[in-house]
Protein backbone atom coordinates (compact mmCIF):
# COMPACT_ATOMS: atom_id res chain seq x y z
CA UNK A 1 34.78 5.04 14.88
CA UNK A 2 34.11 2.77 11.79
CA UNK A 3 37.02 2.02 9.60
CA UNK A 4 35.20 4.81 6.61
CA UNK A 5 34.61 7.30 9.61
CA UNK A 6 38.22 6.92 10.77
CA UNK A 7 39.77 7.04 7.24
CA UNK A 8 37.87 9.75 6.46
CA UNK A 9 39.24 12.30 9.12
CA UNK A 10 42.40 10.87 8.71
CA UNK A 11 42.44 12.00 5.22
CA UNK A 12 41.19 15.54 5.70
CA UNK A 13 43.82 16.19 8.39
CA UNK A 14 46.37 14.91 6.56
CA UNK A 15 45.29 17.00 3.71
CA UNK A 16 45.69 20.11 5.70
CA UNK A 17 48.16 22.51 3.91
CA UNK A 18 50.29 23.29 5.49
CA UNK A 19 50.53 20.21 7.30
CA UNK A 20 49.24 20.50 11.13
CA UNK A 21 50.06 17.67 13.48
CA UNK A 22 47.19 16.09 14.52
CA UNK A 23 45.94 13.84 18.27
CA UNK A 24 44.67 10.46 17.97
CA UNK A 25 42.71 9.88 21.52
CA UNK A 26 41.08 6.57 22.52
CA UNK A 27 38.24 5.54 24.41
CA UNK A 28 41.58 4.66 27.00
CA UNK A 29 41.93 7.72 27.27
CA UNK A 30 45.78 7.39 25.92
CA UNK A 31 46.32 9.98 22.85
CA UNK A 32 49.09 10.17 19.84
CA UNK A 33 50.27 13.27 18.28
CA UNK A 34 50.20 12.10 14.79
CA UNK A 35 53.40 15.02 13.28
CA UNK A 36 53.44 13.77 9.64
CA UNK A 37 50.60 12.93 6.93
CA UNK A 38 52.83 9.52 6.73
CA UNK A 39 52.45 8.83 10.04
CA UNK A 40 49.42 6.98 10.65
CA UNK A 41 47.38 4.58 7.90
CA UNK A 42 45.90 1.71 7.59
CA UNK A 43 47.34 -1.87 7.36
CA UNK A 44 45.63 -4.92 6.54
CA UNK A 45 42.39 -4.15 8.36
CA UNK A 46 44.22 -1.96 11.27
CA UNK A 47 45.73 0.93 11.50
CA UNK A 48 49.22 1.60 11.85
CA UNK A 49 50.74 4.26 14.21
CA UNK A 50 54.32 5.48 13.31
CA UNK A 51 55.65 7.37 16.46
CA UNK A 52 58.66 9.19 17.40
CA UNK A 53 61.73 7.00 17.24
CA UNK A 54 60.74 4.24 14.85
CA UNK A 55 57.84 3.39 17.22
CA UNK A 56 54.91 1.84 15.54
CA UNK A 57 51.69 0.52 17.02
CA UNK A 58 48.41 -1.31 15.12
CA UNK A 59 44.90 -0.66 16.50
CA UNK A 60 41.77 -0.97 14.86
CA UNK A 61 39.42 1.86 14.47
CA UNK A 62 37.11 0.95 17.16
CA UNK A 63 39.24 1.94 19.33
CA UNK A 64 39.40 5.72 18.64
CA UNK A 65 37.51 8.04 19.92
CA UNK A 66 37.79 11.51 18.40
CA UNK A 67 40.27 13.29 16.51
CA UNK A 68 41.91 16.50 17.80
CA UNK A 69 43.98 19.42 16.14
CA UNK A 70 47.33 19.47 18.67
CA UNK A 71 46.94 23.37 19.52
CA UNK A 72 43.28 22.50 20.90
CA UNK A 73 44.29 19.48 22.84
């Protein structure tokens, strides 16, 4: 995904009202369950991934593949 493609979706799921957490899946095939609208933005060209305990990762937008609502993944 392009960085307008990515923050795009990002916003609309995060939007969502109520709230429904949200799977981030790469083209590695490894996937986040995003479970707040805080939990994932972007950061000086990156993105930033807040997990569960305090985790955090960067990745750039490239690297996703598709976006996924949690019940359908």
């Amino acid at each position: 995904m392009t960085d307008m493609e990515l923050e795009a979706s990002v916003r609309a799921y995060c939007r969502r009202r109520p709230f429904k957490p949200f799977i981030v899946e790469f083209f590695s095939g490894v996937q986040v369950v995003v479970d707040h609208p805080e939990g994932i933005g972007p950061l000086d060209g990156l993105w930033l991934y807040r997990g569960p305990n305090r985790a955090q990762s960067l990745f750039p937008s490239t690297s996703v593949c598709r976006l996924l609502d949690a019940a359908a993944g």
